[in-house]
PDB file of N, CA and C in Angstrom:
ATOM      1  N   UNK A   1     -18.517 -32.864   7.664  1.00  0.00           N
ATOM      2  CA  UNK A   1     -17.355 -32.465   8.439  1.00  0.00           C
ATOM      3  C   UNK A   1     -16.740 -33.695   9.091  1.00  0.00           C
ATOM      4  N   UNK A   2     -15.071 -33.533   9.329  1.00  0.00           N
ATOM      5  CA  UNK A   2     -14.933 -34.960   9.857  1.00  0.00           C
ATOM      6  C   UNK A   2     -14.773 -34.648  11.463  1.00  0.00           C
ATOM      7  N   UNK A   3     -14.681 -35.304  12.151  1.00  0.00           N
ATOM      8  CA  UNK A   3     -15.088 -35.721  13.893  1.00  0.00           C
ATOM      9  C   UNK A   3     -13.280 -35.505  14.249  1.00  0.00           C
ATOM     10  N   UNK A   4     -12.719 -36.310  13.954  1.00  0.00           N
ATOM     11  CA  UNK A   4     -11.579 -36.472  14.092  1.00  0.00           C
ATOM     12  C   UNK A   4     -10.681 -35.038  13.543  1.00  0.00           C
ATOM     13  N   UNK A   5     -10.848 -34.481  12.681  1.00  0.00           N
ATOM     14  CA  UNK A   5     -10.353 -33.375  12.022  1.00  0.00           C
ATOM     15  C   UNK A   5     -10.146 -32.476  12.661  1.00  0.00           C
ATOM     16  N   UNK A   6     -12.294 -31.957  13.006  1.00  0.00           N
ATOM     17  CA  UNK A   6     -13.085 -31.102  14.179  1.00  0.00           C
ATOM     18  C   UNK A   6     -11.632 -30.850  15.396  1.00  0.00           C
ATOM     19  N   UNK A   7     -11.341 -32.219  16.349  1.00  0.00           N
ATOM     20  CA  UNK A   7     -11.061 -32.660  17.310  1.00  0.00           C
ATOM     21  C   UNK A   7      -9.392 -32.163  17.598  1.00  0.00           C
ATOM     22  N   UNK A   8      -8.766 -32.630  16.161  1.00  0.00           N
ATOM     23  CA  UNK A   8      -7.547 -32.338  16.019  1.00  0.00           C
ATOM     24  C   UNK A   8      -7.301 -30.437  15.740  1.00  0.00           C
ATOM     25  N   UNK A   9      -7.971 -30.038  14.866  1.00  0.00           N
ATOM     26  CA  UNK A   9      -7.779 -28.497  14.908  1.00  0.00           C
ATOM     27  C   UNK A   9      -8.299 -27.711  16.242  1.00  0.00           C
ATOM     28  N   UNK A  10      -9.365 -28.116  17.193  1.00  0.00           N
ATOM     29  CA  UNK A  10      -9.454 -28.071  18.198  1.00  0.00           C
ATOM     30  C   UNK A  10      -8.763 -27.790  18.739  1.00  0.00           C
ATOM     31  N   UNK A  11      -7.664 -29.026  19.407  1.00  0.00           N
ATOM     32  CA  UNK A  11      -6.869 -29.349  20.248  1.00  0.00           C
ATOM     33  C   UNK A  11      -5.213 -27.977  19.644  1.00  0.00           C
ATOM     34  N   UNK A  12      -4.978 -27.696  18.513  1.00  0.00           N
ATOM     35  CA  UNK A  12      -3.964 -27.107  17.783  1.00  0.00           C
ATOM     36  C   UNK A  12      -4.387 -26.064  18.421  1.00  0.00           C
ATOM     37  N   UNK A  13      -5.696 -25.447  17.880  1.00  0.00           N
ATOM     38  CA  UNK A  13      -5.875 -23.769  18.856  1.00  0.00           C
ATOM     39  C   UNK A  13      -6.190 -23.563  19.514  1.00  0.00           C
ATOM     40  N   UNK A  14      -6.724 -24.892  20.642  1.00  0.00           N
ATOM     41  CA  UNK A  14      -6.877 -24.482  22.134  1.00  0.00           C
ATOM     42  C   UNK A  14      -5.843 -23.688  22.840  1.00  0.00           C
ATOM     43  N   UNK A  15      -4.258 -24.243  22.413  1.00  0.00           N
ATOM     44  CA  UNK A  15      -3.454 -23.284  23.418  1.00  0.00           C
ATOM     45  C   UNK A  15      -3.237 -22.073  22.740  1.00  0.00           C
ATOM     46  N   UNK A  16      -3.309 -21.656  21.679  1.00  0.00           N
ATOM     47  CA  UNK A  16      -3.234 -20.564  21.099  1.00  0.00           C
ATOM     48  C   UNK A  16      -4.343 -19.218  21.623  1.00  0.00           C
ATOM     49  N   UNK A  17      -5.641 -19.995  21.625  1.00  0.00           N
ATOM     50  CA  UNK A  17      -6.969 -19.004  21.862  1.00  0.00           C
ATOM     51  C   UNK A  17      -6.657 -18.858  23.384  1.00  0.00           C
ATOM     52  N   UNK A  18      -5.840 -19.861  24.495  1.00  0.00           N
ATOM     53  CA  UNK A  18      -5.893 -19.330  25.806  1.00  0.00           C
ATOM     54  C   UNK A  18      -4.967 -18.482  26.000  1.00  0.00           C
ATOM     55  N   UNK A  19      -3.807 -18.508  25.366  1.00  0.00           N
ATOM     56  CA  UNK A  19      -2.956 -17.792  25.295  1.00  0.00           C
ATOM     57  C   UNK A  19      -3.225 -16.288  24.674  1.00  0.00           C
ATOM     58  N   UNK A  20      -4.310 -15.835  24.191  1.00  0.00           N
ATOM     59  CA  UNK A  20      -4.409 -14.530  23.356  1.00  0.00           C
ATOM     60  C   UNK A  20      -4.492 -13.730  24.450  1.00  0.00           C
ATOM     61  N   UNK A  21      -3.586 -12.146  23.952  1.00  0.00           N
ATOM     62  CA  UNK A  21      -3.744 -11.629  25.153  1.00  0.00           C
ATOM     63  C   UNK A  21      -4.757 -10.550  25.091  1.00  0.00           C
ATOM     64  N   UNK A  22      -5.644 -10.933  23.669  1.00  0.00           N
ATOM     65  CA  UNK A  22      -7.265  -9.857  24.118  1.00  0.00           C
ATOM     66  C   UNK A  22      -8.232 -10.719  23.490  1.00  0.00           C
ATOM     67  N   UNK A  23      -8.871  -9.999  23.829  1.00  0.00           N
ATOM     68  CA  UNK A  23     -10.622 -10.755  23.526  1.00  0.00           C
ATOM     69  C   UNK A  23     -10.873 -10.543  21.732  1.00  0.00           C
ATOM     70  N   UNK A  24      -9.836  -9.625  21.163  1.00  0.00           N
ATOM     71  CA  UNK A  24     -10.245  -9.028  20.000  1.00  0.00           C
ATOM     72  C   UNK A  24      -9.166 -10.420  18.966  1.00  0.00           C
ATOM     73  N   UNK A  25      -8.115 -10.545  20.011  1.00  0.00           N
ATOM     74  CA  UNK A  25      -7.135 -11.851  18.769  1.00  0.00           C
ATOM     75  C   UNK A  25      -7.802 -13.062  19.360  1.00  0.00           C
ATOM     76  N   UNK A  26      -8.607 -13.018  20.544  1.00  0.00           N
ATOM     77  CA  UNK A  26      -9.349 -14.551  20.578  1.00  0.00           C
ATOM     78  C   UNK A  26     -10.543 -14.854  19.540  1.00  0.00           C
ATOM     79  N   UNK A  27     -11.120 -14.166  19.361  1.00  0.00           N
ATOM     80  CA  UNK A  27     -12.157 -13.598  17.884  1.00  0.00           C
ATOM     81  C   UNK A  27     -11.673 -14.036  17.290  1.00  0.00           C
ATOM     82  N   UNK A  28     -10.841 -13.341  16.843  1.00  0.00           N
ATOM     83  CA  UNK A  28     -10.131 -14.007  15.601  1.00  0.00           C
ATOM     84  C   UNK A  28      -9.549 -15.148  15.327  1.00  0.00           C
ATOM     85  N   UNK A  29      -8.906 -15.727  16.342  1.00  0.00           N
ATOM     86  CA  UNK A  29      -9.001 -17.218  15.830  1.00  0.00           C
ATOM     87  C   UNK A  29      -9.487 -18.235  16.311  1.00  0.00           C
ATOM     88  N   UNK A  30     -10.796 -18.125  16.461  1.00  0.00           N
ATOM     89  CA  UNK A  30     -11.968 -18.691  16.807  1.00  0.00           C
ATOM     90  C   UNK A  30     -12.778 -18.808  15.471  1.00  0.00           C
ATOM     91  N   UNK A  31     -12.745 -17.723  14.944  1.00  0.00           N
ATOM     92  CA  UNK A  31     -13.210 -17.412  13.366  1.00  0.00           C
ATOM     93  C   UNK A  31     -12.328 -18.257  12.502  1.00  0.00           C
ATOM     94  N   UNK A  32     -11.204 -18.467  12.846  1.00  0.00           N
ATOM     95  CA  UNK A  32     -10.012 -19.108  12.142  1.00  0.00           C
ATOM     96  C   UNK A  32     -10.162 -20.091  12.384  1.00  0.00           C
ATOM     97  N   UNK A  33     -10.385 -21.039  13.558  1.00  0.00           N
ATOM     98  CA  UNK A  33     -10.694 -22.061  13.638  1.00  0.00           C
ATOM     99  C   UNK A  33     -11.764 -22.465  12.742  1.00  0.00           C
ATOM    100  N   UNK A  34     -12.747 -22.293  13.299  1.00  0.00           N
ATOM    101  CA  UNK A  34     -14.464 -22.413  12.719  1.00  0.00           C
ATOM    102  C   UNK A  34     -13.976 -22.580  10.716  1.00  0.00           C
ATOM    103  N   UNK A  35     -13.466 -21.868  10.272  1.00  0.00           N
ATOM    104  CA  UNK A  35     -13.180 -21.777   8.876  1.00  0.00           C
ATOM    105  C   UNK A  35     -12.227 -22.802   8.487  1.00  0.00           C
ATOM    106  N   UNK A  36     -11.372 -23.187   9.855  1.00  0.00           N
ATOM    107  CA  UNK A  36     -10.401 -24.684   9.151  1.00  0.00           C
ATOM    108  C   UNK A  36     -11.348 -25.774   9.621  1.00  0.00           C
ATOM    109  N   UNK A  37     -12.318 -25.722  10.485  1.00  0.00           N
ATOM    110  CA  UNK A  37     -13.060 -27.042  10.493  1.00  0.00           C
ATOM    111  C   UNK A  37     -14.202 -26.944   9.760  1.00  0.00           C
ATOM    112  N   UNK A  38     -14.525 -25.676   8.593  1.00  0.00           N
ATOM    113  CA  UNK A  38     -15.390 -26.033   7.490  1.00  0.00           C
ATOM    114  C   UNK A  38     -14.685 -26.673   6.672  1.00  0.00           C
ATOM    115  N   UNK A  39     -13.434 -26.371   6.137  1.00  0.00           N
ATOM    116  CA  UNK A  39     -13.181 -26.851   5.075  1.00  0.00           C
ATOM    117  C   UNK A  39     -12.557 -28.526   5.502  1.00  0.00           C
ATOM    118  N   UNK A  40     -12.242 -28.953   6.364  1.00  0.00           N
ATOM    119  CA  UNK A  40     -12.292 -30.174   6.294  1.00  0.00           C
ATOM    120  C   UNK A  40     -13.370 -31.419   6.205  1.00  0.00           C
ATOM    121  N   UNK A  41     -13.737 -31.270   5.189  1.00  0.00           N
ATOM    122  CA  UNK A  41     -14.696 -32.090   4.445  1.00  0.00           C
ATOM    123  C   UNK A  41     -14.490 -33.695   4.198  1.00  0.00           C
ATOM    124  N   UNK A  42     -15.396 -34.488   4.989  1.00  0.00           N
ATOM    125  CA  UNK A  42     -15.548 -35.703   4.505  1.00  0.00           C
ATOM    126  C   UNK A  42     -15.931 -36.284   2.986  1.00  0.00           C
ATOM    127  N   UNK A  43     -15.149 -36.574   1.977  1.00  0.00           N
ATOM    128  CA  UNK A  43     -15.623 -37.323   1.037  1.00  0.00           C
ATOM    129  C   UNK A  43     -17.117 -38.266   1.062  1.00  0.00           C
ATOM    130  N   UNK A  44     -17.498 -38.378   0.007  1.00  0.00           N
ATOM    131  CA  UNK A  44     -18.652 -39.702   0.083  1.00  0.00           C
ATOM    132  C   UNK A  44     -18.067 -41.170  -0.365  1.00  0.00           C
ATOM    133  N   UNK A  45     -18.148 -41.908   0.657  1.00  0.00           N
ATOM    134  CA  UNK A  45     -17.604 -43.608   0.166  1.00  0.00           C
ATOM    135  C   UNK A  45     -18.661 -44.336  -0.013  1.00  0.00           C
ATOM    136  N   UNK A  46     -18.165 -44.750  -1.478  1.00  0.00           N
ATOM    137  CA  UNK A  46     -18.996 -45.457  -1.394  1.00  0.00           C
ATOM    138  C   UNK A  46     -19.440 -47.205  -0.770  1.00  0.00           C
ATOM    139  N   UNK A  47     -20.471 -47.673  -0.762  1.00  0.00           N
ATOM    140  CA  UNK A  47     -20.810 -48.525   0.174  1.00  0.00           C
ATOM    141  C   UNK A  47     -21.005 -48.493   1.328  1.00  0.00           C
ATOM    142  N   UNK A  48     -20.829 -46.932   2.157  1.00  0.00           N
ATOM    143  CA  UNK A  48     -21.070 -46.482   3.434  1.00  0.00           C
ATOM    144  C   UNK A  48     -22.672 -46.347   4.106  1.00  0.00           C
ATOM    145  N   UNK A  49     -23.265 -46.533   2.836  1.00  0.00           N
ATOM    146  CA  UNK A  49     -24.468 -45.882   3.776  1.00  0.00           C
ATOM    147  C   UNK A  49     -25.323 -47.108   4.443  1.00  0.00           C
ATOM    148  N   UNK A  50     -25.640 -46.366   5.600  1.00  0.00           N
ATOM    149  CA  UNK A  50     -26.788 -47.599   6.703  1.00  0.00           C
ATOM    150  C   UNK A  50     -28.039 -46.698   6.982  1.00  0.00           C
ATOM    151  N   UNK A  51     -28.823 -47.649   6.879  1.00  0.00           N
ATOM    152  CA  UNK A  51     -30.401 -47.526   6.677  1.00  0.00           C
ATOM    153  C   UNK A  51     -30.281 -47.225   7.924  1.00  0.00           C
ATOM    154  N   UNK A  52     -31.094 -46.558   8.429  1.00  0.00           N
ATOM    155  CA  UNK A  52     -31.613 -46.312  10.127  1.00  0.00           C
ATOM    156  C   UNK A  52     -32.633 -47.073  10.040  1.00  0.00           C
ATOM    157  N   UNK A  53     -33.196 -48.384  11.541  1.00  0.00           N
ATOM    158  CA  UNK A  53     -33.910 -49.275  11.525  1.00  0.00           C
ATOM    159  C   UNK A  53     -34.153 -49.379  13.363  1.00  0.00           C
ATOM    160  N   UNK A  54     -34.684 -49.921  13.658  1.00  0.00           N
ATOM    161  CA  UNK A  54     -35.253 -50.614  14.738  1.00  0.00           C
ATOM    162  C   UNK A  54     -35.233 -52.107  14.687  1.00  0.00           C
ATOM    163  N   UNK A  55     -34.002 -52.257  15.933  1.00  0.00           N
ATOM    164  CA  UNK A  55     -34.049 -53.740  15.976  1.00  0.00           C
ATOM    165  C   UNK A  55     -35.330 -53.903  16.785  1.00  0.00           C
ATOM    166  N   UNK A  56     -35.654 -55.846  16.488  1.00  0.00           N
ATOM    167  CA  UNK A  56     -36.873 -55.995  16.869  1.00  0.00           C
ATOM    168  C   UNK A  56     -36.290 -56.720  18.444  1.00  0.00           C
ATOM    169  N   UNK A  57     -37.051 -56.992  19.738  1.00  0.00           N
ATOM    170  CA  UNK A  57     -36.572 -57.222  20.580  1.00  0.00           C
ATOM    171  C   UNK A  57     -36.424 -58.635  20.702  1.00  0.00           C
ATOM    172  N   UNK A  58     -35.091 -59.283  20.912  1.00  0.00           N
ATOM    173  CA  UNK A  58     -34.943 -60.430  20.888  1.00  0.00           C
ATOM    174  C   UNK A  58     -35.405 -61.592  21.554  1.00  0.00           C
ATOM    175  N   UNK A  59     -36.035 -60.972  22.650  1.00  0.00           N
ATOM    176  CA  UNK A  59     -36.519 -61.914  23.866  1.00  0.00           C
ATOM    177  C   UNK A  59     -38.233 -62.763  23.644  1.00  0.00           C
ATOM    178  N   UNK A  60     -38.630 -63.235  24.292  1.00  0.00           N
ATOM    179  CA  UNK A  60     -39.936 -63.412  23.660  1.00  0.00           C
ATOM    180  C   UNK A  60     -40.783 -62.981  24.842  1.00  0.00           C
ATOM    181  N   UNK A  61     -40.268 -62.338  25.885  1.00  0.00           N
ATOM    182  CA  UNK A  61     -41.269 -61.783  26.845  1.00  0.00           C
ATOM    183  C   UNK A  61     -41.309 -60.255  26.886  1.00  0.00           C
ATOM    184  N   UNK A  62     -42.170 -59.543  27.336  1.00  0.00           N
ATOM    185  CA  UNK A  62     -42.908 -58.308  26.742  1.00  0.00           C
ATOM    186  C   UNK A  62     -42.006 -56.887  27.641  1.00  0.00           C
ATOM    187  N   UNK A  63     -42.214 -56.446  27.341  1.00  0.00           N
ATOM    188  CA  UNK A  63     -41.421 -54.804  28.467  1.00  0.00           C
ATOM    189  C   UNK A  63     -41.924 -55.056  29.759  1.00  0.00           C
ATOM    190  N   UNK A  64     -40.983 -54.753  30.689  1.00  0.00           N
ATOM    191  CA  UNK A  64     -41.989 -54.263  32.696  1.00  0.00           C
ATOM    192  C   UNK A  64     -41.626 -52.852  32.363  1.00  0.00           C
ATOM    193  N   UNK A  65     -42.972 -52.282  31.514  1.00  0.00           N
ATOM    194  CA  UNK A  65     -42.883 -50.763  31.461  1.00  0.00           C
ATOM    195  C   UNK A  65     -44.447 -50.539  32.233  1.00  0.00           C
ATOM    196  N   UNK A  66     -44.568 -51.122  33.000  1.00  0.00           N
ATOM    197  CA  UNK A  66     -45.384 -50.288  34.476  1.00  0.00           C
ATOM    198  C   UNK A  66     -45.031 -50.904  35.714  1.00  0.00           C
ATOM    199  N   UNK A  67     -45.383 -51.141  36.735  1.00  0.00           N
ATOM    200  CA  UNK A  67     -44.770 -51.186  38.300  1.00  0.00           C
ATOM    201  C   UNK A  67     -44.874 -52.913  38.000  1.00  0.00           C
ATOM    202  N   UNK A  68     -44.720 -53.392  39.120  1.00  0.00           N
ATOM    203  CA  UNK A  68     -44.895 -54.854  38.906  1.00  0.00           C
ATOM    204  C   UNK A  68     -45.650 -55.568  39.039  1.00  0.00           C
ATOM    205  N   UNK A  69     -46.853 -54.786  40.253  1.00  0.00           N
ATOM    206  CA  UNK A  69     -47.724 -55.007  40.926  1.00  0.00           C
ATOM    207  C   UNK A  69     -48.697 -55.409  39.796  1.00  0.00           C
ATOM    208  N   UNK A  70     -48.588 -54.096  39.101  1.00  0.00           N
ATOM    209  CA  UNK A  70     -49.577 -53.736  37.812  1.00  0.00           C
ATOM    210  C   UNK A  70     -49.342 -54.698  36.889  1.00  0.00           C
ATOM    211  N   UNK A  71     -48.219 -55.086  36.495  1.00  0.00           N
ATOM    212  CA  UNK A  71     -48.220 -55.932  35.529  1.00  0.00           C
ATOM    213  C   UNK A  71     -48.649 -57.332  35.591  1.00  0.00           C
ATOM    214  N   UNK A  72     -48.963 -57.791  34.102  1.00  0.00           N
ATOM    215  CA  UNK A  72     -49.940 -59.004  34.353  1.00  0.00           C
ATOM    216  C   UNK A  72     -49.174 -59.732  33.309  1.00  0.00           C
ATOM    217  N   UNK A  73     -48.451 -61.329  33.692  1.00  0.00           N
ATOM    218  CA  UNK A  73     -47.975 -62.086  31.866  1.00  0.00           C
ATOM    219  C   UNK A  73     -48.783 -62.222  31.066  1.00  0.00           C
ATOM    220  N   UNK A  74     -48.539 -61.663  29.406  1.00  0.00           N
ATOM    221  CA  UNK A  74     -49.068 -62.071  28.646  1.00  0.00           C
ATOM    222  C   UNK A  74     -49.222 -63.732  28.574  1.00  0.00           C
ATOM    223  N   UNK A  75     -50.995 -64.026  28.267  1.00  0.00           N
ATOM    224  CA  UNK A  75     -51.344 -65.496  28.693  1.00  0.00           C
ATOM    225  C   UNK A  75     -50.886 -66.340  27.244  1.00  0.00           C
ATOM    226  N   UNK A  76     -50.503 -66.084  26.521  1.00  0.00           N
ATOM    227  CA  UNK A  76     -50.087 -66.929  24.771  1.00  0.00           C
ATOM    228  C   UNK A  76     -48.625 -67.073  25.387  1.00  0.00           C
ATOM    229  N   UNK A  77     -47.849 -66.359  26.022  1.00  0.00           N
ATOM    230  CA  UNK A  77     -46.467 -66.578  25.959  1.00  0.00           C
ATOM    231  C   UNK A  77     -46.181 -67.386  26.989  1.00  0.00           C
ATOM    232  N   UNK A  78     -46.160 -67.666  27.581  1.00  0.00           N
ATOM    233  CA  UNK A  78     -46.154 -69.140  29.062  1.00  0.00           C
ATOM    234  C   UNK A  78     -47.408 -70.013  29.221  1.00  0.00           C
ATOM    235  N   UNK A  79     -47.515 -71.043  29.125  1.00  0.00           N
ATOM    236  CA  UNK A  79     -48.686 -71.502  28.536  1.00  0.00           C
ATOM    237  C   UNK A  79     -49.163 -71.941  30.693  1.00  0.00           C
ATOM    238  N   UNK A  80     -47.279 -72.040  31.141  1.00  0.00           N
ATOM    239  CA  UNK A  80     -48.094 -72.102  32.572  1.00  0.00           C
ATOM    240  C   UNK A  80     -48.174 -71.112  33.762  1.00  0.00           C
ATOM    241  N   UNK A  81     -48.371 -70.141  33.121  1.00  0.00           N
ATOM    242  CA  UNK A  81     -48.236 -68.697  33.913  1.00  0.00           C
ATOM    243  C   UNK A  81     -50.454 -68.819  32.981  1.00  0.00           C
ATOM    244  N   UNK A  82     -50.906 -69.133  32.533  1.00  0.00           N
ATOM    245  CA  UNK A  82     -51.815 -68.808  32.192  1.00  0.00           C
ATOM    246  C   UNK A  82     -53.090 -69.516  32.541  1.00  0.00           C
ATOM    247  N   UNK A  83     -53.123 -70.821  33.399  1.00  0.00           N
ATOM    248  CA  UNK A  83     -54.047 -71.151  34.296  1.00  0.00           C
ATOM    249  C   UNK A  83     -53.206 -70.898  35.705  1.00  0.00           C
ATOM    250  N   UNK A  84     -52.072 -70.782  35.869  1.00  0.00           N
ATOM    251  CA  UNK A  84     -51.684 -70.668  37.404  1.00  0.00           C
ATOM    252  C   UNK A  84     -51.237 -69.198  37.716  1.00  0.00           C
ATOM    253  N   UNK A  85     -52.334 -68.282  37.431  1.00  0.00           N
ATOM    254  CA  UNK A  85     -51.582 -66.869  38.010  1.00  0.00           C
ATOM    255  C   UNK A  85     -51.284 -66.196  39.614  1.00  0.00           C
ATOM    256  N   UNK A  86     -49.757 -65.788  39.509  1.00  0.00           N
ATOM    257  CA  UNK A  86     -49.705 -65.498  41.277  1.00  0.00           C
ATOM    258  C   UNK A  86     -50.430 -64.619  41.315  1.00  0.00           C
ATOM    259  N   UNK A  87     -50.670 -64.173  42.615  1.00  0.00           N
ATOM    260  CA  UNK A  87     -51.495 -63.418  43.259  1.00  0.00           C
ATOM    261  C   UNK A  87     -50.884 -61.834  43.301  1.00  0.00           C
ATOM    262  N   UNK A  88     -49.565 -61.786  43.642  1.00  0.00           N
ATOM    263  CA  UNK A  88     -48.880 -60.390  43.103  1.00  0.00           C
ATOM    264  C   UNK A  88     -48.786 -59.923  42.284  1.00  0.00           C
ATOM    265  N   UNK A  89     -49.283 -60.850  41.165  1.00  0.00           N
ATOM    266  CA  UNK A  89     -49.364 -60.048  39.674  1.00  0.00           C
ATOM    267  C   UNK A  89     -51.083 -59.656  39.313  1.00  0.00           C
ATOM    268  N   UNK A  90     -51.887 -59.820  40.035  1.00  0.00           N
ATOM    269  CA  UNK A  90     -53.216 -59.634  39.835  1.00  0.00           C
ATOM    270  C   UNK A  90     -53.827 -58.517  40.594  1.00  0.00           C
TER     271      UNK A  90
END
Protein backbone atom coordinates (compact mmCIF):
# COMPACT_ATOMS: atom_id res chain seq x y z
CA UNK A 1 0.00 0.00 0.00
CA UNK A 2 1.38 3.44 -0.61
CA UNK A 3 1.77 5.95 2.62
CA UNK A 4 1.26 8.91 0.64
CA UNK A 5 -1.87 7.58 -1.32
CA UNK A 6 -3.26 6.09 2.31
CA UNK A 7 -2.78 9.94 3.44
CA UNK A 8 -4.16 11.67 0.40
CA UNK A 9 -7.58 9.58 0.16
CA UNK A 10 -7.70 10.15 3.83
CA UNK A 11 -7.57 13.68 3.80
CA UNK A 12 -10.44 13.64 0.44
CA UNK A 13 -13.01 11.77 2.86
CA UNK A 14 -12.29 13.20 5.98
CA UNK A 15 -14.70 16.09 5.18
CA UNK A 16 -17.11 13.99 3.56
CA UNK A 17 -17.36 11.17 6.55
CA UNK A 18 -17.78 14.40 9.05
CA UNK A 19 -20.18 15.76 7.14
CA UNK A 20 -22.56 12.48 6.87
CA UNK A 21 -25.66 13.08 8.32
CA UNK A 22 -26.02 9.29 9.77
CA UNK A 23 -23.98 6.76 11.12
CA UNK A 24 -25.40 4.39 8.31
CA UNK A 25 -23.71 6.89 5.13
CA UNK A 26 -20.59 7.20 7.51
CA UNK A 27 -20.28 3.23 7.10
CA UNK A 28 -20.38 3.51 4.04
CA UNK A 29 -17.79 5.53 3.13
CA UNK A 30 -15.48 4.40 5.44
CA UNK A 31 -15.94 1.04 3.58
CA UNK A 32 -15.34 3.23 0.51
CA UNK A 33 -12.48 4.58 1.70
CA UNK A 34 -10.78 1.37 3.11
CA UNK A 35 -11.46 -0.16 -0.63
CA UNK A 36 -9.72 3.01 -2.42
CA UNK A 37 -6.73 2.61 -0.12
CA UNK A 38 -6.60 -1.22 -1.03
CA UNK A 39 -6.37 -0.74 -4.37
CA UNK A 40 -3.68 1.72 -4.35
CA UNK A 41 -0.90 -0.51 -4.70
CA UNK A 42 2.77 0.07 -4.64
CA UNK A 43 4.62 -1.50 -7.60
CA UNK A 44 7.97 -3.52 -6.93
CA UNK A 45 11.26 -1.41 -8.00
CA UNK A 46 13.60 -2.76 -8.69
CA UNK A 47 16.95 -2.17 -6.79
CA UNK A 48 14.83 -1.10 -3.75
CA UNK A 49 15.41 -3.61 -1.42
CA UNK A 50 17.54 -3.03 2.05
CA UNK A 51 18.71 -5.74 4.14
CA UNK A 52 17.68 -5.00 7.77
CA UNK A 53 21.11 -4.90 9.83
CA UNK A 54 22.53 -3.56 13.01
CA UNK A 55 24.93 -0.92 12.88
CA UNK A 56 27.92 -1.74 14.93
CA UNK A 57 28.63 1.08 17.57
CA UNK A 58 31.04 3.51 16.44
CA UNK A 59 32.70 4.59 19.54
CA UNK A 60 35.29 2.44 21.16
CA UNK A 61 33.94 2.80 24.71
CA UNK A 62 31.26 0.39 26.05
CA UNK A 63 27.31 1.36 27.05
CA UNK A 64 26.62 3.25 30.84
CA UNK A 65 23.76 0.72 30.84
CA UNK A 66 23.90 0.49 34.78
CA UNK A 67 24.18 3.50 37.37
CA UNK A 68 27.60 4.96 37.44
CA UNK A 69 28.53 4.11 40.68
CA UNK A 70 28.26 0.49 39.43
CA UNK A 71 30.06 0.87 36.51
CA UNK A 72 33.62 -0.09 36.15
CA UNK A 73 36.06 0.91 32.60
CA UNK A 74 36.71 -1.80 30.65
CA UNK A 75 40.69 -2.34 31.55
CA UNK A 76 41.95 -3.25 27.48
CA UNK A 77 40.28 0.01 26.38
CA UNK A 78 42.29 2.91 28.34
CA UNK A 79 45.41 1.50 29.07
CA UNK A 80 45.40 4.51 31.88
CA UNK A 81 42.15 4.08 33.50
CA UNK A 82 43.63 0.46 34.19
CA UNK A 83 46.39 0.82 36.86
CA UNK A 84 44.85 4.24 38.04
CA UNK A 85 41.21 3.43 38.98
CA UNK A 86 38.99 6.29 40.70
CA UNK A 87 37.48 5.46 43.61
CA UNK A 88 33.76 6.31 42.37
CA UNK A 89 33.92 3.82 39.95
CA UNK A 90 34.84 0.93 42.37
Amino acid sequence: MSFKGTVDSLRQFSLAIAQARSKKKQNRLIIELLEVIARDEVLDRRGRMEPRAVKRRPKAFALLNRQRRQFREVGHRNRYWENNLRKSYV
